[in-house]
N, C-alpha and C. Protein backbone atom coordinates (compact mmCIF):
# COMPACT_ATOMS: atom_id res chain seq x y z
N UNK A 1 29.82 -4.60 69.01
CA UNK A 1 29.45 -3.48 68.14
C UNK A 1 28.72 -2.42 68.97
N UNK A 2 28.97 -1.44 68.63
CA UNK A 2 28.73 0.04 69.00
C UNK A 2 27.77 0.60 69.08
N UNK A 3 27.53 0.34 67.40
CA UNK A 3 26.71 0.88 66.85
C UNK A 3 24.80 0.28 67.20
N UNK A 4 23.88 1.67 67.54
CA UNK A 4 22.84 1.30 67.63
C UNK A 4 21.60 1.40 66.78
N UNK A 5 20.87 0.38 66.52
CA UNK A 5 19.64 0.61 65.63
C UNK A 5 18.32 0.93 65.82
N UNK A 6 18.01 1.64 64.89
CA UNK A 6 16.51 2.26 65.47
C UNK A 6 15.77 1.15 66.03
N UNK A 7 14.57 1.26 67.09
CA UNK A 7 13.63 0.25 67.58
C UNK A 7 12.94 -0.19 65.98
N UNK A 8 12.95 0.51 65.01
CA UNK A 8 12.03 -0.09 64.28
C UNK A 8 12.67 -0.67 63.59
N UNK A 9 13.85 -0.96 63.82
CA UNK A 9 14.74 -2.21 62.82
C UNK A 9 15.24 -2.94 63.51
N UNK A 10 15.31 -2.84 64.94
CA UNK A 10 15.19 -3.79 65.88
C UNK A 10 13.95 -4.96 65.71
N UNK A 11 12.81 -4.55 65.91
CA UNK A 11 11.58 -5.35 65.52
C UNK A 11 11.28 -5.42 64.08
N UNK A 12 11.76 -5.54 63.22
CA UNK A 12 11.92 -5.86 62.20
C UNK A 12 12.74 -7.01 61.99
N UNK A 13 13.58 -6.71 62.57
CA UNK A 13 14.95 -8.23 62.36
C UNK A 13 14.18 -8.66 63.60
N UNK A 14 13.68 -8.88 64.35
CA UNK A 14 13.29 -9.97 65.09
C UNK A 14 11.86 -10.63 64.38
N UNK A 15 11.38 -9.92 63.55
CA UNK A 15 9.98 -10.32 63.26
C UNK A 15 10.65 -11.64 61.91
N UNK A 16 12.04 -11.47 62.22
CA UNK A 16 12.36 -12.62 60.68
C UNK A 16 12.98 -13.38 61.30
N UNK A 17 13.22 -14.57 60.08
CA UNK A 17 13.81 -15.92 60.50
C UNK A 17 15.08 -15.81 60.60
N UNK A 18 15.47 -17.25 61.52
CA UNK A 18 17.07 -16.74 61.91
C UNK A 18 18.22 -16.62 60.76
N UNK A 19 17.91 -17.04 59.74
CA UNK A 19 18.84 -17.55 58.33
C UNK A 19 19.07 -15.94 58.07
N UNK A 20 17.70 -15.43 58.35
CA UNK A 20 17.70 -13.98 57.51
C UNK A 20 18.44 -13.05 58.52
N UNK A 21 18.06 -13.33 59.44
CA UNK A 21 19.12 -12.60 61.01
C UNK A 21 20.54 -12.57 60.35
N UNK A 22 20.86 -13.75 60.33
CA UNK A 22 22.58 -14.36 60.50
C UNK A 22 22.96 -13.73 59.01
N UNK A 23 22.48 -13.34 57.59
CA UNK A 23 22.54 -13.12 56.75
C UNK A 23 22.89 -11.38 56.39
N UNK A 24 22.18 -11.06 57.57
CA UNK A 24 22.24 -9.56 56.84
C UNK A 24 23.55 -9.20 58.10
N UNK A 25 23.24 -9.68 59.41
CA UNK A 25 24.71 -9.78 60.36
C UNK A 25 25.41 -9.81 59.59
N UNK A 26 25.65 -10.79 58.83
CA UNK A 26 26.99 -11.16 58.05
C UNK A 26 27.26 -9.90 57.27
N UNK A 27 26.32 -9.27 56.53
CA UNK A 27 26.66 -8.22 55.36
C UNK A 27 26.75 -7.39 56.52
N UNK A 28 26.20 -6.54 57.39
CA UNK A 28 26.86 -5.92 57.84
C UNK A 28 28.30 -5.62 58.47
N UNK A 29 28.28 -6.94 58.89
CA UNK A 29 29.88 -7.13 58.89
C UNK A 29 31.24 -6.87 58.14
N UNK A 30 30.36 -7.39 56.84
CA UNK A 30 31.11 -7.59 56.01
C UNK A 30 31.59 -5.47 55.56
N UNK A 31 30.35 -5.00 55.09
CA UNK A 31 30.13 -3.73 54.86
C UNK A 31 31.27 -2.72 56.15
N UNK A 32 31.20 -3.15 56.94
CA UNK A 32 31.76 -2.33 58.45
C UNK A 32 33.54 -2.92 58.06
N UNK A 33 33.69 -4.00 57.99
CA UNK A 33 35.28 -4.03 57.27
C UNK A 33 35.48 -3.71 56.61
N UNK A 34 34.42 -3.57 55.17
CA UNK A 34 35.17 -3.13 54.06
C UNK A 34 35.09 -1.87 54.26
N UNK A 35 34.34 -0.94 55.33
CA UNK A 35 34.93 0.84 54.95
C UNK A 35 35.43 0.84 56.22
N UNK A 36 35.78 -0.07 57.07
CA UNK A 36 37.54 0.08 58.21
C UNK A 36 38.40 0.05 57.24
N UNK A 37 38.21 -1.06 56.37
CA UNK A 37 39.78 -1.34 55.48
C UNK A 37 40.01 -0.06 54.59
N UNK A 38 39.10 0.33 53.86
CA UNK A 38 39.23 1.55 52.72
C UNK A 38 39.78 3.04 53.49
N UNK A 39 38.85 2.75 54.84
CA UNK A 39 39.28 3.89 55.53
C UNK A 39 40.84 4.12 56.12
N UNK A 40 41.51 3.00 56.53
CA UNK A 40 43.29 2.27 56.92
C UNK A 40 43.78 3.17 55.28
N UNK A 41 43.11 2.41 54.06
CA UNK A 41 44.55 2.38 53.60
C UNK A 41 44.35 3.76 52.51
N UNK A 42 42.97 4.86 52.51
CA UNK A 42 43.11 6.10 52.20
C UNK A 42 43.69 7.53 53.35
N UNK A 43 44.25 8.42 52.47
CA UNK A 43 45.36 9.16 53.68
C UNK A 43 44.02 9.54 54.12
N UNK A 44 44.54 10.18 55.17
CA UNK A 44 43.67 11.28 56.01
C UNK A 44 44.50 12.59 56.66
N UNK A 45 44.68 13.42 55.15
CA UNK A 45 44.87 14.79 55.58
C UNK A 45 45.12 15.52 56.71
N UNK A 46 43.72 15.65 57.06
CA UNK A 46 43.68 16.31 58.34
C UNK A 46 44.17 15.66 59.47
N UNK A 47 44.38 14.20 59.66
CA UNK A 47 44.67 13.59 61.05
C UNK A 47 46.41 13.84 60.44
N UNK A 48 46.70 13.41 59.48
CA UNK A 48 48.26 13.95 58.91
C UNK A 48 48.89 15.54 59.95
N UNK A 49 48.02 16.37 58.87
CA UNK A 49 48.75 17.80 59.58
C UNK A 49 48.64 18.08 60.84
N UNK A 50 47.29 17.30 61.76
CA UNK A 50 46.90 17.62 62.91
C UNK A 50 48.07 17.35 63.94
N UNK A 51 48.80 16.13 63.49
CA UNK A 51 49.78 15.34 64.25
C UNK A 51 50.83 16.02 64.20
């Protein structure tokens, strides 16, 4: 992953337990597929005409 998080949510998820680590990982995960997938299967106009 790419994507980077502020230092203060960096030390935040480290200041917690690992259940709670692996838990919200997961939803983010989960959250990051579900708007890849929504994003796949709505058009996109502009990348349309651009092409």
């Amino acid at each position: 992953m790419s994507v980077l998080a502020p230092a203060s949510r960096i030390m935040e998820l480290a200041s917690m337990p690992a259940e709670n680590r692996d838990l919200i990982r997961l939803r983010h995960r989960a959250l990051a597929c579900r708007s890849m997938i929504e994003a796949s299967i709505m058009p996109h106009p502009r990348l349309l005409s651009s092409g």
